[in-house]
PDB file of N, CA and C in Angstrom:
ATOM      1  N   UNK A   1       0.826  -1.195   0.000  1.00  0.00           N
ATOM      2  CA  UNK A   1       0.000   0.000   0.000  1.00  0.00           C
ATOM      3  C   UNK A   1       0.865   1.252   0.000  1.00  0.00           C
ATOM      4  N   UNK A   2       1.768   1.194   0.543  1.00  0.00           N
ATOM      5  CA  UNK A   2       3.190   2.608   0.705  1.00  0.00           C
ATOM      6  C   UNK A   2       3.555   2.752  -0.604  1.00  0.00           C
ATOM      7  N   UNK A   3       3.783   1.515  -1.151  1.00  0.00           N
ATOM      8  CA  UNK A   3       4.450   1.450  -2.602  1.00  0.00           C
ATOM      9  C   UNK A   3       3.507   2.222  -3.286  1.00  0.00           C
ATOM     10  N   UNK A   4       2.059   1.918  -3.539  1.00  0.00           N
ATOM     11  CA  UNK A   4       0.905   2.097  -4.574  1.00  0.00           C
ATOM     12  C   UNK A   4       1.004   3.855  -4.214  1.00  0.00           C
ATOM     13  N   UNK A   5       0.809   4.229  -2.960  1.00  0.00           N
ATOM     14  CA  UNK A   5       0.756   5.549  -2.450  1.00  0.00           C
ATOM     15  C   UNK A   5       2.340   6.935  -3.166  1.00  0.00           C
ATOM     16  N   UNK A   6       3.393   5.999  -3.135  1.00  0.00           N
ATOM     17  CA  UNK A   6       4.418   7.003  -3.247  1.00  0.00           C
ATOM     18  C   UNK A   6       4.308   6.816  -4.910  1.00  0.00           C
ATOM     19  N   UNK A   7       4.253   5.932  -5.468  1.00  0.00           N
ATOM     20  CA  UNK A   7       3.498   5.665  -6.841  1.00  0.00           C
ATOM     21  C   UNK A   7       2.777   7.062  -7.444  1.00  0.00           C
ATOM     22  N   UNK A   8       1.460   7.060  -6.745  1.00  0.00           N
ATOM     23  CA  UNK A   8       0.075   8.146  -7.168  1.00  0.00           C
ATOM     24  C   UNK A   8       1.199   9.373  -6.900  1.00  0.00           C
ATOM     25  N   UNK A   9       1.722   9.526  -6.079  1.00  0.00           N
ATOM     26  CA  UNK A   9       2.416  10.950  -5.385  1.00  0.00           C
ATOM     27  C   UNK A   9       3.320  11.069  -6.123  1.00  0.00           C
ATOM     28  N   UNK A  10       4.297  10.377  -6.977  1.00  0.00           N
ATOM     29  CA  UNK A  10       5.475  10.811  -7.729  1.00  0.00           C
ATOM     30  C   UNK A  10       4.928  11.418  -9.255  1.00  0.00           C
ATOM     31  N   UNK A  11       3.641  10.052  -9.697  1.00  0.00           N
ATOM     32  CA  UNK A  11       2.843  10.593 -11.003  1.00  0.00           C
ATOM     33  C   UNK A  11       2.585  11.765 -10.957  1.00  0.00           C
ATOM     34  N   UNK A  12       1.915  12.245  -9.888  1.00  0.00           N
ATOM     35  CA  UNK A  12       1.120  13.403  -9.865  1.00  0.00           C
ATOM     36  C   UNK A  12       2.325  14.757 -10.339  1.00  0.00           C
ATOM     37  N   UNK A  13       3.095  14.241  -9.603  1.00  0.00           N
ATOM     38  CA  UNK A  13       4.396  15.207  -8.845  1.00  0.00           C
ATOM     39  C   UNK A  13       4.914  15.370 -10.340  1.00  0.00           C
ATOM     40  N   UNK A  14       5.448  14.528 -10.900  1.00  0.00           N
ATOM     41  CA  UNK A  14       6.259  14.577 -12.135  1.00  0.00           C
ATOM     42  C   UNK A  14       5.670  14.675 -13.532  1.00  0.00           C
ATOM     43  N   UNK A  15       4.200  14.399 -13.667  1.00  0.00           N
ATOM     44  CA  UNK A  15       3.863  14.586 -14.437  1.00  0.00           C
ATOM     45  C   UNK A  15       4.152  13.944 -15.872  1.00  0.00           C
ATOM     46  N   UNK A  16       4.084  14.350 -17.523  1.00  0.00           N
ATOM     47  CA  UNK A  16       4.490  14.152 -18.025  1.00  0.00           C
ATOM     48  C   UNK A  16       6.310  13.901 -18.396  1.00  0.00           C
ATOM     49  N   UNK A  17       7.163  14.620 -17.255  1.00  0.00           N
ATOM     50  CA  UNK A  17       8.454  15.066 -17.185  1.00  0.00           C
ATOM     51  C   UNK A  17       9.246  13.235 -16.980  1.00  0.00           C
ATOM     52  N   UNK A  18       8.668  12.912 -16.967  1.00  0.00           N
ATOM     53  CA  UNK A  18       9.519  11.812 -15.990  1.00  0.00           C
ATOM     54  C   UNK A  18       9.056  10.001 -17.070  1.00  0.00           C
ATOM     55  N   UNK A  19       9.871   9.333 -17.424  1.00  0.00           N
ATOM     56  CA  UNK A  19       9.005   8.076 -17.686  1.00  0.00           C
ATOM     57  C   UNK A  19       9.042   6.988 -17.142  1.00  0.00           C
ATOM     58  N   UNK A  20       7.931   6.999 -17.157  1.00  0.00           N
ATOM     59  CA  UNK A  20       7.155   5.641 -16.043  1.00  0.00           C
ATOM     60  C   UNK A  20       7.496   3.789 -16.229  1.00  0.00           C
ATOM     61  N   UNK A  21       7.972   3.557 -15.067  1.00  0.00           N
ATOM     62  CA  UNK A  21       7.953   1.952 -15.289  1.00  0.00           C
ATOM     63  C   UNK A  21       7.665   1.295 -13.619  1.00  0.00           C
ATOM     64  N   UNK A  22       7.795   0.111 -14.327  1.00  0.00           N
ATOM     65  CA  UNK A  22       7.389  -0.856 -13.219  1.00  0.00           C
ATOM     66  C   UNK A  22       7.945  -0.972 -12.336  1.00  0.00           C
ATOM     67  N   UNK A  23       8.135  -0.422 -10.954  1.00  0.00           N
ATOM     68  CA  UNK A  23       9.452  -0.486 -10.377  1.00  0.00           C
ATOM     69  C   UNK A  23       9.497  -2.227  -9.432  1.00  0.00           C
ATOM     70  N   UNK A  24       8.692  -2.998 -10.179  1.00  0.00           N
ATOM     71  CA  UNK A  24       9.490  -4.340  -9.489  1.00  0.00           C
ATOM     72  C   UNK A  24       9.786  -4.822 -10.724  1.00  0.00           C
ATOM     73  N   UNK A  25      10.243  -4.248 -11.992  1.00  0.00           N
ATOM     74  CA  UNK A  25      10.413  -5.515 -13.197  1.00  0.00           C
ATOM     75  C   UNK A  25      11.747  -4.379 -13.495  1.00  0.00           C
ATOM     76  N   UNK A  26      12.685  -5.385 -12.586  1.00  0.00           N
ATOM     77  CA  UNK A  26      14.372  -4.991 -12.622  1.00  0.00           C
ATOM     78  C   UNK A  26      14.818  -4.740 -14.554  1.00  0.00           C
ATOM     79  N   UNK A  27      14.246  -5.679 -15.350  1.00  0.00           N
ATOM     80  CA  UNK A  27      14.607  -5.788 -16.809  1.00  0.00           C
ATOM     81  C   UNK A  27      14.063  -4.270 -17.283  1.00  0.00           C
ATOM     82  N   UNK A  28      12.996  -3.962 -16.847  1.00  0.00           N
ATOM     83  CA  UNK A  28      12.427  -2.840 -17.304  1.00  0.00           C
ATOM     84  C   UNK A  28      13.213  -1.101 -17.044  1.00  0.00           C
ATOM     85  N   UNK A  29      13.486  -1.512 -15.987  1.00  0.00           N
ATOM     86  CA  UNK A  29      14.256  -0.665 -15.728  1.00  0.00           C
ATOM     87  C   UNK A  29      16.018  -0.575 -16.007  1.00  0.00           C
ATOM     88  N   UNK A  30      16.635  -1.643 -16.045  1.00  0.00           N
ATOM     89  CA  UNK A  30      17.698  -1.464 -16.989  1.00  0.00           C
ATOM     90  C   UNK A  30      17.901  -0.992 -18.250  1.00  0.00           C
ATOM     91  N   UNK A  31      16.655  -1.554 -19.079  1.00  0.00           N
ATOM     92  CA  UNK A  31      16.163  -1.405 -20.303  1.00  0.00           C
ATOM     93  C   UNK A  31      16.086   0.184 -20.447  1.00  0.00           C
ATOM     94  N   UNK A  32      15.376   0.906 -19.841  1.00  0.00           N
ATOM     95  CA  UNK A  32      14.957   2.066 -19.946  1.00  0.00           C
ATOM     96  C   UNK A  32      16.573   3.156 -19.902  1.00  0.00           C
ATOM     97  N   UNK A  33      16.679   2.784 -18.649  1.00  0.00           N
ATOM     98  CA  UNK A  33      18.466   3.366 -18.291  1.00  0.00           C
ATOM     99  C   UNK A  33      19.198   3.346 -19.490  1.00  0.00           C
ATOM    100  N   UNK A  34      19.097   2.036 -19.898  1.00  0.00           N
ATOM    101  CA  UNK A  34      20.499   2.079 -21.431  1.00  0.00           C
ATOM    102  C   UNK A  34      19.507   2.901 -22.684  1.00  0.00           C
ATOM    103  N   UNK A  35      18.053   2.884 -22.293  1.00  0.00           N
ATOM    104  CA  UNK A  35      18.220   3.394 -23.751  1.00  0.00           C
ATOM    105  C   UNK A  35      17.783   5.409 -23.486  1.00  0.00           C
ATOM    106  N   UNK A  36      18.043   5.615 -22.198  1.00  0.00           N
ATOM    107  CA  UNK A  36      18.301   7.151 -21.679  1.00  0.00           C
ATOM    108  C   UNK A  36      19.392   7.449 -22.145  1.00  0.00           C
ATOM    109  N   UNK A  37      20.438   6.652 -21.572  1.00  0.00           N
ATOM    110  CA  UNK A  37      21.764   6.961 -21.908  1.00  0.00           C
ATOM    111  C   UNK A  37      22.060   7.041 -23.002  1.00  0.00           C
ATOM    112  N   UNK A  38      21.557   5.860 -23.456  1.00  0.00           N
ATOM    113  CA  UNK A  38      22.119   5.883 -25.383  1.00  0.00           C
ATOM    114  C   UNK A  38      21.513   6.857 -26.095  1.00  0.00           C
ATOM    115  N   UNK A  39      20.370   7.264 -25.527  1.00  0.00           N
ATOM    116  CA  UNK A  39      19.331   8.352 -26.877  1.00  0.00           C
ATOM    117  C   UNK A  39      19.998   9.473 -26.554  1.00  0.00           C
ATOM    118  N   UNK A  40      20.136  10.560 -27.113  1.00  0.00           N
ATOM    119  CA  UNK A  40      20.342  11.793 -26.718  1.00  0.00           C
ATOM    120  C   UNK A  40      19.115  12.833 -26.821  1.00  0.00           C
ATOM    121  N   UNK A  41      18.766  12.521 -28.029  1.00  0.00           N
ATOM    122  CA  UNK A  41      17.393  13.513 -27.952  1.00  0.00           C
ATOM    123  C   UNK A  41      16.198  13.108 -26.839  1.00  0.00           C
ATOM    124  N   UNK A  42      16.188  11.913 -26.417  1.00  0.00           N
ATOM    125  CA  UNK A  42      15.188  11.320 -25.686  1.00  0.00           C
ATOM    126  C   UNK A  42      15.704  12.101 -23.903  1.00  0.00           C
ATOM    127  N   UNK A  43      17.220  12.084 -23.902  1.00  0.00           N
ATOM    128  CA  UNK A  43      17.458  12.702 -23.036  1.00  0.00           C
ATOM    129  C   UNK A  43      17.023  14.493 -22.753  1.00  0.00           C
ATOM    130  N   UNK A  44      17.600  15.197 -23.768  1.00  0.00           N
ATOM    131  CA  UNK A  44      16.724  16.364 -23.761  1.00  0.00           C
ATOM    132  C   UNK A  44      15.502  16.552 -23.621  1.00  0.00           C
ATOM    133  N   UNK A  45      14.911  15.615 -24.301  1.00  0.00           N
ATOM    134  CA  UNK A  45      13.700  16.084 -24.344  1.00  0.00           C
ATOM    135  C   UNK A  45      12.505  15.898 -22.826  1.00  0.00           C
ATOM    136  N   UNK A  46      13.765  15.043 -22.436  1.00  0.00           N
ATOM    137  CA  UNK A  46      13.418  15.034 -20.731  1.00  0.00           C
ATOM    138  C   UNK A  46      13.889  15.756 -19.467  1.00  0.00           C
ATOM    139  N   UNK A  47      14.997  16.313 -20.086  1.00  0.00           N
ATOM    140  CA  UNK A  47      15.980  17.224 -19.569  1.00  0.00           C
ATOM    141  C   UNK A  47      14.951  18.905 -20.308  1.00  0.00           C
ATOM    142  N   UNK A  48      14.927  19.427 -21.092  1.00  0.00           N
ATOM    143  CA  UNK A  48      13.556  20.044 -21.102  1.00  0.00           C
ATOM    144  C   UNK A  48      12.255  19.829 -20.577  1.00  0.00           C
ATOM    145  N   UNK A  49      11.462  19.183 -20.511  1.00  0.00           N
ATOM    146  CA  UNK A  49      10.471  18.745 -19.591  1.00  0.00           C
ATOM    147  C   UNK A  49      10.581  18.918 -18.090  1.00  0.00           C
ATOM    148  N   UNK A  50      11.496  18.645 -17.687  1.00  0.00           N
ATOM    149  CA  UNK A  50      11.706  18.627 -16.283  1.00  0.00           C
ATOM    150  C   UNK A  50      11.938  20.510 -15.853  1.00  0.00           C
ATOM    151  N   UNK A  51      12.277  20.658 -16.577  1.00  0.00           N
ATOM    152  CA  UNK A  51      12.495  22.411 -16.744  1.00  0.00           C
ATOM    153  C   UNK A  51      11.631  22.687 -16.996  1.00  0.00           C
ATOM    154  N   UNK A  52      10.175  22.280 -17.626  1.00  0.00           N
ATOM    155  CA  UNK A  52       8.865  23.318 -17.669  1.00  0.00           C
ATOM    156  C   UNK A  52       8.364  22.666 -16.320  1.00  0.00           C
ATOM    157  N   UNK A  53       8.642  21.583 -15.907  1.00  0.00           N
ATOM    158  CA  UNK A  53       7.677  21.060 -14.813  1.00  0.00           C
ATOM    159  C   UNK A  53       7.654  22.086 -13.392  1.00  0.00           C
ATOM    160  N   UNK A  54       9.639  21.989 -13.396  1.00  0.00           N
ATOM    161  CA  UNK A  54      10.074  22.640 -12.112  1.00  0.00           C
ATOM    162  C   UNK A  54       9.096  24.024 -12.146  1.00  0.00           C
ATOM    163  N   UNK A  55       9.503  24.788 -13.466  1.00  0.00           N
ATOM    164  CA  UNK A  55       8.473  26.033 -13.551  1.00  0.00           C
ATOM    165  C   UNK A  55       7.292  26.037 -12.426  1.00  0.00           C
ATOM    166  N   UNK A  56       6.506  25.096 -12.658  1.00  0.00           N
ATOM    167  CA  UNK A  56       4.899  25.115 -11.756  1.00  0.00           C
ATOM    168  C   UNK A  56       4.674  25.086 -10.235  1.00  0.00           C
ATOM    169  N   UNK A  57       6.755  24.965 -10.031  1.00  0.00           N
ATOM    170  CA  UNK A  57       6.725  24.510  -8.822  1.00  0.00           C
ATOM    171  C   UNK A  57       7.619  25.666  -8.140  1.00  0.00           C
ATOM    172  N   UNK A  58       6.600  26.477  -6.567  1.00  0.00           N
ATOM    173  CA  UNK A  58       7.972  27.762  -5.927  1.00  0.00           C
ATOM    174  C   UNK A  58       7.240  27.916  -4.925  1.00  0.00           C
ATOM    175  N   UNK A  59       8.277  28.435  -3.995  1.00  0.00           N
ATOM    176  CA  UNK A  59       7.840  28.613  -2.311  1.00  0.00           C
ATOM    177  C   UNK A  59       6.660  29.528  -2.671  1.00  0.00           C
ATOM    178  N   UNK A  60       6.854  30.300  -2.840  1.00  0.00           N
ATOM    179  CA  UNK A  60       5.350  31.722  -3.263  1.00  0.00           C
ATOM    180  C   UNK A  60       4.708  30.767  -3.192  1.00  0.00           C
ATOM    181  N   UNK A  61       4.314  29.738  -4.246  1.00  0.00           N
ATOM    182  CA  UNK A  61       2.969  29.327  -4.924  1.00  0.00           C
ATOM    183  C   UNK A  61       2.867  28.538  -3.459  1.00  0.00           C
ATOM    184  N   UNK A  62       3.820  27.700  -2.794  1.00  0.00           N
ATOM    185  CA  UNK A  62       3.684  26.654  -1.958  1.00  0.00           C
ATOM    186  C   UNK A  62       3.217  27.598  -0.503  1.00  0.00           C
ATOM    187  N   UNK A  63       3.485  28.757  -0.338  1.00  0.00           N
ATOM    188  CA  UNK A  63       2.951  29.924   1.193  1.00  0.00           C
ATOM    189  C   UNK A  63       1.772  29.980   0.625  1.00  0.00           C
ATOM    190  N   UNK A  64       1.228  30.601  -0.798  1.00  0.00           N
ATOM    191  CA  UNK A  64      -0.341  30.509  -0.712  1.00  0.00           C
ATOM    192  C   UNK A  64      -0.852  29.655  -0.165  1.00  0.00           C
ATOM    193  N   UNK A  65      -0.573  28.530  -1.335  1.00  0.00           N
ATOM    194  CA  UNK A  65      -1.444  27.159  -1.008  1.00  0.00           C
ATOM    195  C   UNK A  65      -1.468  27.299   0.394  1.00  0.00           C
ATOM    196  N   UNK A  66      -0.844  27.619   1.543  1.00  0.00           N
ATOM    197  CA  UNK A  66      -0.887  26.779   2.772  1.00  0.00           C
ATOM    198  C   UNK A  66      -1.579  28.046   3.779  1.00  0.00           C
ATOM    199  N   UNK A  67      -1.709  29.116   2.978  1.00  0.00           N
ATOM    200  CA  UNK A  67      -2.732  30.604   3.485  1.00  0.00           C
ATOM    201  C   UNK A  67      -3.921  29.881   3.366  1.00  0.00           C
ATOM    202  N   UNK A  68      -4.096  29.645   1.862  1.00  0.00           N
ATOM    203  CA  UNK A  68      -5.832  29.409   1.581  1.00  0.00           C
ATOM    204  C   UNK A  68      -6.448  28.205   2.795  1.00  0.00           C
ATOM    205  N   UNK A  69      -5.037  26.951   2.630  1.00  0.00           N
ATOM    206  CA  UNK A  69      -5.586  25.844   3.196  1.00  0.00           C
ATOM    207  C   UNK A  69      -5.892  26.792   5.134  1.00  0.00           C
ATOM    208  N   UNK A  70      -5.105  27.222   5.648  1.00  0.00           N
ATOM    209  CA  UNK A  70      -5.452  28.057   7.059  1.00  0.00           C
ATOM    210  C   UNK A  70      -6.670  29.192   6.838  1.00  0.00           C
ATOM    211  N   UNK A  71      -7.013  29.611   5.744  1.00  0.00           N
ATOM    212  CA  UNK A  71      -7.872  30.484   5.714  1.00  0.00           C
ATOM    213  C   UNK A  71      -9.235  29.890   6.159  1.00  0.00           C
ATOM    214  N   UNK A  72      -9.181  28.798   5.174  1.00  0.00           N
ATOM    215  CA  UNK A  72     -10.545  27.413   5.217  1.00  0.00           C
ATOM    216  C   UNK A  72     -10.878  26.543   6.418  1.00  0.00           C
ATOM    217  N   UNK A  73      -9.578  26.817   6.912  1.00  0.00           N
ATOM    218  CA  UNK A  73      -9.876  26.101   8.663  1.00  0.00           C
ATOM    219  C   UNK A  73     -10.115  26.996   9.320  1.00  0.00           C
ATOM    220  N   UNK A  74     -10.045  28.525   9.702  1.00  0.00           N
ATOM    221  CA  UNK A  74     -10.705  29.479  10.387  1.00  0.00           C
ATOM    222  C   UNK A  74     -11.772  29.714   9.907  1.00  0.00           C
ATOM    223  N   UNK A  75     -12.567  29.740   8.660  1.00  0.00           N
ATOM    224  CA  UNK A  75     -13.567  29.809   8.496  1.00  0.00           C
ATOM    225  C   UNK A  75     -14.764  28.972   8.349  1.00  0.00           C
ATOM    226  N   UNK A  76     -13.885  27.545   8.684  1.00  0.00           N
ATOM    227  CA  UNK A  76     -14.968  26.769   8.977  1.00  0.00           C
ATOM    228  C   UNK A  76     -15.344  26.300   9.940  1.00  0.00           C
TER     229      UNK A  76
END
């Protein structure tokens, strides 16, 4: 259940930026590694991605969020 949980939380988190595998099928994940390493454009193009993702992500945005969430508990 921890597994399934940090799972939903990394998807969410990473979004399109990141690619997804099975993390108990060891082959799958070697597989993926050599062919990161070997691609180059596949690398950029994840190495870009991860750079629009970070974008969405900053203390500012993260102090709101946590105003509104205290705003909603005093007013309810």
């Amino acid at each position: 259940m921890m597994l399934q949980c940090l799972i939903i939380i990394l998807v969410l988190t990473l979004g399109i930026a990141a690619i997804m595998i099975n993390p108990k099928d060891e082959m799958e994940l070697c597989n993926t590694m050599n062919e990161v390493y070997n691609n180059e454009a596949l690398r950029a193009k994840y190495a870009a991605l991860g750079i629009v993702r970070a974008n969405d992500f900053s203390w500012q945005k993260c102090a709101n969020d946590y105003i509104e969430i205290f705003k909603k508990i005093v007013l309810s």
